[in-house]
Structures are given as C-alpha cells and as structure tokens.
Protein backbone atom coordinates (compact mmCIF):
# COMPACT_ATOMS: atom_id res chain seq x y z
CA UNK A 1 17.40 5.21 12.10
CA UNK A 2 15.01 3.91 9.58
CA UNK A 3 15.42 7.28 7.22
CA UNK A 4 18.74 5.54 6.04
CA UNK A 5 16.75 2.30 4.50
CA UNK A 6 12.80 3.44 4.13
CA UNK A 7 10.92 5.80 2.08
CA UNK A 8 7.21 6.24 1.90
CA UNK A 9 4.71 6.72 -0.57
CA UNK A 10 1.08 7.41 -0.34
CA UNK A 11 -1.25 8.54 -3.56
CA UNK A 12 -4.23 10.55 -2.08
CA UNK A 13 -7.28 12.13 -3.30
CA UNK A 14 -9.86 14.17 -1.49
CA UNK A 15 -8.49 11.99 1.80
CA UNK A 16 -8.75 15.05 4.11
CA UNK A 17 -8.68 13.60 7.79
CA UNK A 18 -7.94 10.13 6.70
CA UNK A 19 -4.13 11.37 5.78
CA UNK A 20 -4.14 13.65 8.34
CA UNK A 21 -4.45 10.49 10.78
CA UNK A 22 -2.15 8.30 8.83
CA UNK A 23 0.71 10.99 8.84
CA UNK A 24 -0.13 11.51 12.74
CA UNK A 25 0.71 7.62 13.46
CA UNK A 26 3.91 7.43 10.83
CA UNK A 27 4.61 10.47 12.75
CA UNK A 28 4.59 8.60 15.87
CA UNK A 29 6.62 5.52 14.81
CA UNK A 30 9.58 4.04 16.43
CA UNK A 31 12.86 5.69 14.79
CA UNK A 32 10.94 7.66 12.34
CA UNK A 33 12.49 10.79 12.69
CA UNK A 34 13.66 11.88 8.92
CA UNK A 35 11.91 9.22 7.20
CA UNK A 36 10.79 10.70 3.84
CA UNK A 37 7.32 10.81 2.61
CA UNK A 38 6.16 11.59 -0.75
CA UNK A 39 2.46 12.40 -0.92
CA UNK A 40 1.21 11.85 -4.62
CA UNK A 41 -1.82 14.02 -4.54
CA UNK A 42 -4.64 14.47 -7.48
CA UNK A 43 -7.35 16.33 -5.25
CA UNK A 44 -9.50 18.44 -6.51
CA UNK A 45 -8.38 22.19 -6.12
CA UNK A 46 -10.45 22.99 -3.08
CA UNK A 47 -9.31 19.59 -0.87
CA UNK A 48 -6.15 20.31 -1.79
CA UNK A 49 -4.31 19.01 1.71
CA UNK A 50 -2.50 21.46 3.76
CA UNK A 51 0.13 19.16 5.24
CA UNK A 52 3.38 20.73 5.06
CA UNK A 53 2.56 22.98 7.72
CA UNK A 54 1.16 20.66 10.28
CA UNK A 55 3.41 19.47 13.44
CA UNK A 56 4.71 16.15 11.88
CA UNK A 57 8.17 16.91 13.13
CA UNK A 58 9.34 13.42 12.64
CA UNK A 59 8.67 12.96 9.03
CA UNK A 60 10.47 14.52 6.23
CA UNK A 61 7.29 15.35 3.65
CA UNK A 62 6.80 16.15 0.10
CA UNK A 63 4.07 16.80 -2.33
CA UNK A 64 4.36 15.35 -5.42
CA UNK A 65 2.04 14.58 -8.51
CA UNK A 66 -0.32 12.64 -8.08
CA UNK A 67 -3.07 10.50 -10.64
CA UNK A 68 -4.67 6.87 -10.80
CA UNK A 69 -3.22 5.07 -8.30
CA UNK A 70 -0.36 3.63 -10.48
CA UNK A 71 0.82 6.75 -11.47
CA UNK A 72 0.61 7.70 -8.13
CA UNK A 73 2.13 5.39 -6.81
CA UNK A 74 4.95 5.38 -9.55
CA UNK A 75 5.27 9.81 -9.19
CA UNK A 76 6.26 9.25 -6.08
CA UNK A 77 8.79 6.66 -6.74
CA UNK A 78 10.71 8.76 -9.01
CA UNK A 79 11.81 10.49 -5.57
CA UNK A 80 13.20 7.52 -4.04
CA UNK A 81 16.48 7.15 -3.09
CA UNK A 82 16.71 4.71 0.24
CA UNK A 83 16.55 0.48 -0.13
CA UNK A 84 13.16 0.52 1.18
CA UNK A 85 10.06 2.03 -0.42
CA UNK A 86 6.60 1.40 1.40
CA UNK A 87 3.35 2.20 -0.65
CA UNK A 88 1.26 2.89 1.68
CA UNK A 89 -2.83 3.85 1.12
CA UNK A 90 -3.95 7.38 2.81
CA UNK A 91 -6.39 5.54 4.98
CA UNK A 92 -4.06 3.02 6.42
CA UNK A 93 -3.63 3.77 10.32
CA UNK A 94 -0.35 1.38 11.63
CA UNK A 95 -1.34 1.38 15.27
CA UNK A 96 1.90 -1.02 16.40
CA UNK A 97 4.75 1.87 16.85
CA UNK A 98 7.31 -0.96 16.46
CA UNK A 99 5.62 -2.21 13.12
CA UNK A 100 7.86 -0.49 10.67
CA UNK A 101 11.20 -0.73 12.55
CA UNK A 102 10.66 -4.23 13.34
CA UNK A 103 10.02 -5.68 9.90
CA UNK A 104 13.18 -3.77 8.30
CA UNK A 105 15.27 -5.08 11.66
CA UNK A 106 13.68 -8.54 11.04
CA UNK A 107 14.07 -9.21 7.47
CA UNK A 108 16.50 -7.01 6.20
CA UNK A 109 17.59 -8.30 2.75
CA UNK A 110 15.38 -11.44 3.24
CA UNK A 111 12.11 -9.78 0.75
CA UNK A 112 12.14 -7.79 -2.33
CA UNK A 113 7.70 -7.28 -1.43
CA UNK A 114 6.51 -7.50 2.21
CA UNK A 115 2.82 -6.46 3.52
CA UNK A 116 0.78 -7.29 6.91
CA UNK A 117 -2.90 -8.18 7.72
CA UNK A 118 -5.31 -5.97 7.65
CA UNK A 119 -8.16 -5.01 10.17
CA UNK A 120 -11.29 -2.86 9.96
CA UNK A 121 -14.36 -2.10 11.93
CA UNK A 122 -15.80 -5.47 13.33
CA UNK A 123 -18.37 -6.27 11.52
CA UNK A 124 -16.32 -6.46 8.14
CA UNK A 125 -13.40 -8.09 9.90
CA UNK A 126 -14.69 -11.49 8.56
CA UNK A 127 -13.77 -9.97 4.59
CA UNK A 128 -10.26 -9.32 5.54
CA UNK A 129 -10.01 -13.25 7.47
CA UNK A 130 -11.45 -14.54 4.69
CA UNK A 131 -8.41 -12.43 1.89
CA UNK A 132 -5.82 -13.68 4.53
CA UNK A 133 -6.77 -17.29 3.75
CA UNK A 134 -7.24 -16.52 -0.10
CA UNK A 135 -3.87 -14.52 0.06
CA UNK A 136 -1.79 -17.78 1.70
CA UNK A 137 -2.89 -20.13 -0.76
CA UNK A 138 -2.09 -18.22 -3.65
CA UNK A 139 1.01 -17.58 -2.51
CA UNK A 140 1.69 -21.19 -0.65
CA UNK A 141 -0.51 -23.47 -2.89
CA UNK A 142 -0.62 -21.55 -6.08
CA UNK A 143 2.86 -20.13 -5.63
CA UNK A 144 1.72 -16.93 -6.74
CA UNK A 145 2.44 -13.45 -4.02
CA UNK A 146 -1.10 -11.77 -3.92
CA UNK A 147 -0.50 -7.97 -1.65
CA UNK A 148 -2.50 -5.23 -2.11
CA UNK A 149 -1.86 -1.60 -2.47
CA UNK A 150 -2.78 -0.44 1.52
CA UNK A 151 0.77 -1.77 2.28
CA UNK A 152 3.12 -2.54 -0.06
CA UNK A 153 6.92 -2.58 1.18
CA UNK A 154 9.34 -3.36 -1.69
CA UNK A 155 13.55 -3.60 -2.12
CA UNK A 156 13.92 -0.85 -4.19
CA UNK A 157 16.06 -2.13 -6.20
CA UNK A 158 13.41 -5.14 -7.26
CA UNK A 159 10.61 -2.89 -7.53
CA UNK A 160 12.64 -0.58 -10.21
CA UNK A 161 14.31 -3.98 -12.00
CA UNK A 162 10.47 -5.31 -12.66
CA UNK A 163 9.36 -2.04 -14.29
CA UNK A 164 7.49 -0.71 -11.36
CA UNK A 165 3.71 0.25 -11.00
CA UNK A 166 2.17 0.41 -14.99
CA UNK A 167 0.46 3.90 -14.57
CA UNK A 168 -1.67 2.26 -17.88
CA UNK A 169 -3.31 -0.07 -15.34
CA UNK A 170 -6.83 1.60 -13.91
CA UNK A 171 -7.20 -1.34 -11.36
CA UNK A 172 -5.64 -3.92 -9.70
CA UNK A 173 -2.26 -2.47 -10.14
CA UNK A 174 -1.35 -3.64 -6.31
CA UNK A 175 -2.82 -7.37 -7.36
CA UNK A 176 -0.50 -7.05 -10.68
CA UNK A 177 2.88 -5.75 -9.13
CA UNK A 178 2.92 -8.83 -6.76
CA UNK A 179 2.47 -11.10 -9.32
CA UNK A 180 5.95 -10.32 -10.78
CA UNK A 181 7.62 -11.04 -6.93
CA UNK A 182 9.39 -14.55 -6.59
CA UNK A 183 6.86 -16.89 -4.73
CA UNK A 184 10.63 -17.05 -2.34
CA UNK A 185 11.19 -13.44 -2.19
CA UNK A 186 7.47 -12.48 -0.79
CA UNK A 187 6.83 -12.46 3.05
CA UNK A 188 2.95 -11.41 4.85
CA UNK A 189 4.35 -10.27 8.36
CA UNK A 190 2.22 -11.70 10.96
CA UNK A 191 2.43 -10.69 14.50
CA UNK A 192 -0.26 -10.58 17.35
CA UNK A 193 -0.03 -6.64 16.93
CA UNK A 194 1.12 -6.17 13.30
CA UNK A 195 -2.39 -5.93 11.64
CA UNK A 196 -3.08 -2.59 10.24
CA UNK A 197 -6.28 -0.88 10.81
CA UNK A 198 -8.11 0.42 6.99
CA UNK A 199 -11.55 1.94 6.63
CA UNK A 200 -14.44 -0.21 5.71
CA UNK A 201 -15.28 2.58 3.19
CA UNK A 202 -14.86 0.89 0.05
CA UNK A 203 -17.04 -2.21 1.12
CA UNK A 204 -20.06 -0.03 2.44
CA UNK A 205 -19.98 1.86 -0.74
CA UNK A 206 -19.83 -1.24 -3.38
CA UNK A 207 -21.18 -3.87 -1.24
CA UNK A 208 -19.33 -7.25 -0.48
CA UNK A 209 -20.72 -8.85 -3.86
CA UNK A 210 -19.05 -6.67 -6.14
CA UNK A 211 -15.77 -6.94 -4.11
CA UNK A 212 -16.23 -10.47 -4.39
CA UNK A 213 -16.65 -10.17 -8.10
CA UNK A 214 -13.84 -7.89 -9.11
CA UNK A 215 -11.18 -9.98 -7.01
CA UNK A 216 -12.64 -13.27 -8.92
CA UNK A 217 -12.18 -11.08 -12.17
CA UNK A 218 -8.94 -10.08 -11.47
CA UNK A 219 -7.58 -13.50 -10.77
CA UNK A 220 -9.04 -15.01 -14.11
CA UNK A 221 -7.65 -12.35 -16.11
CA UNK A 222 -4.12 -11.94 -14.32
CA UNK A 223 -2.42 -12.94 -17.87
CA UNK A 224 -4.89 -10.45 -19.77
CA UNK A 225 -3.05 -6.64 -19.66
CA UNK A 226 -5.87 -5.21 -21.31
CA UNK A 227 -8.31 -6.29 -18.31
CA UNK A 228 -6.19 -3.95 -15.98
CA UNK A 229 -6.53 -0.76 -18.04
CA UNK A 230 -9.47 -0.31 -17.32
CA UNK A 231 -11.10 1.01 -14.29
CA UNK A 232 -14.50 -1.78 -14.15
CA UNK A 233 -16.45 0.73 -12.08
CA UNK A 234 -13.82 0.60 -9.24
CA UNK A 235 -13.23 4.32 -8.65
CA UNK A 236 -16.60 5.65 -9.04
C-alpha cells in the first residue's frame, strides 16, 4: 500500500472545484487507500474549502496552514512522516490510476526528485512540448534538473537534507528546489499515459509572452537569491 512510502502535499487558494477534482482522482488511485494528504490552504475566509467532509474515503486528509507557495508547500511538510512526499498543485488532475503506484514500484530508491509531463487543453499543448524539450536539455545538456511545482515527488529524506522549499522565495521556488537535485538523482517519468492534465489558466491570464519572459528571467538569475523573493507580477 502506497500510505507506507507516500505523502501528499498541495498549497491551495481560492481553488474551489479545481481541488475538489484533484482530490476526486487521488481518491481514485491504485492502492491509495490511507495515503495522507496535507492541504496547505491560505483562502480567503469565504472560499474556505469544505473538504473534510466530502466522500474521499481513500485518502487520509488534513488542513494545514497555508501561504505563498513555498511556505505552503514547506507547512505541509512539517507533517511528513513517510519516504515519499509529492507536491502536488490543486489543479493537477492525474488521469493514469496506475501513475502514482507505478513510479514508487518502478524507481524505488533510484530518485531523490521525480515529476511527469504535463498536458492541457489542445491548443496550449504546444507550450508544455516545447518546456519538455527545454526541461531535457537542462537537465541532459546543461546537467542542471529543471521540475516545476504541479508535480514534484521528492525522497524525503533529500528534500529535508537540502533545506527544503525557502518560504522567502515569492517565485520560482519549484524552478529553485530542483536546482539543488544531483543531475544523477533526477528522473522525468515518461510513459504513453503518464502525462498529467493542468489548467491552461495561468497562460490565458498572462499571455504566452510573459511566460516566456519570466522562465528566461528565472534561468539568468538562478545564482541571484534576491531575484526569487520577489513575486515579478506572478501572482496577481
């Protein structure tokens, strides 16, 4: 049973139905049952999400605090107690059952990070085919792991030994984490079914330039701390 190696984390804010549909397909993964999940929530007072009490039999779920993403991310960490921890963003849907059982069967003790494709609607498909080539050369040309936050599965241990998520970082806190994985120690999971499906959302809101932009700004300022701490318009 996965509950004795995996814990999950997802921050959320205001996520409403997007959680609600992540939870529903964690709920429905293959030997899920008892898995904890620690949701680090910051929304506001009246989309506060009612989850405990919905029919997620499967899944073992807490609220915790909840913040920036980082300090999200790192809240819920404090609760962590299995090999395994999976960061995982509220509007992530893993439609492969098999996904999460498979990649701990599969590489057990072979990763300290591990993350999959991802997919969206079709016509901004082409963004995510175009990271997947930027994320393999960084990591096979430039020997430098590149994941992002939507999926993030880390050995524990590793993830605590490197400091964890810096809740002082306001962006790219995903980008910045990988960076401090062994180039050996980081694995993307590909499979004909293991892409996971992410809204568009942030792409129709800022538009593919400024996506573009921020990504190239992160990369040129990965050795510049003081870049990170701030936010650059990100979360507006």
């Amino acid at each position: 049973m996965l509950k004795e190696y995996l814990s999950i984390v997802i921050p959320s804010k205001n996520e409403g139905n997007n959680l609600i549909e992540c939870l529903r397909m964690l709920n429905n993964q293959a030997q899920i049952r008892g898995v904890k999940v620690f949701i680090a929530d910051s929304s506001d007072e009246d989309q506060k999400p009612n989850i405990i009490d919905l029919p997620f039999k499967n899944l073992d779920i807490s609220m915790v605090m909840g913040g920036f993403p980082a300090s999200a991310r790192r809240n819920g960490s404090a609760h962590v107690e299995t090999e395994y921890v999976l960061f995982l963003d509220a509007d992530m849907m893993i439609t492969d059952r098999w996904l999460l059982y498979d990649v701990i069967n599969s590489y057990y003790g072979k990763f300290d990070l591990l993350t999959v494709p991802f997919r969206t609607d079709p016509q901004w498909n082409w963004c995510y085919r175009i990271f997947d080539f930027t994320q393999w050369f960084s990591h096979k040309i430039l020997k430098q792991p590149f994941a992002i936050g939507g999926f993030q599965l880390f050995r524990f241990s590793t993830y605590a030994n490197i400091g964890g998520y810096d809740s002082s970082q306001l962006f790219a806190e995903d980008y910045c984490i990988s960076l401090k994985i062994k180039p050996e120690r980081f694995l993307v999971h590909r499979s004909r079914r293991s892409a996971v499906y992410t809204s568009p959302r942030r792409f129709q809101k800022k538009g593919i330039w400024y996506m573009v932009k921020v990504m190239y700004l992160a990369y040129i300022n990965r050795n510049n701390p003081n870049f990170f701490k701030q936010s650059h318009g990100y979360w507006d």
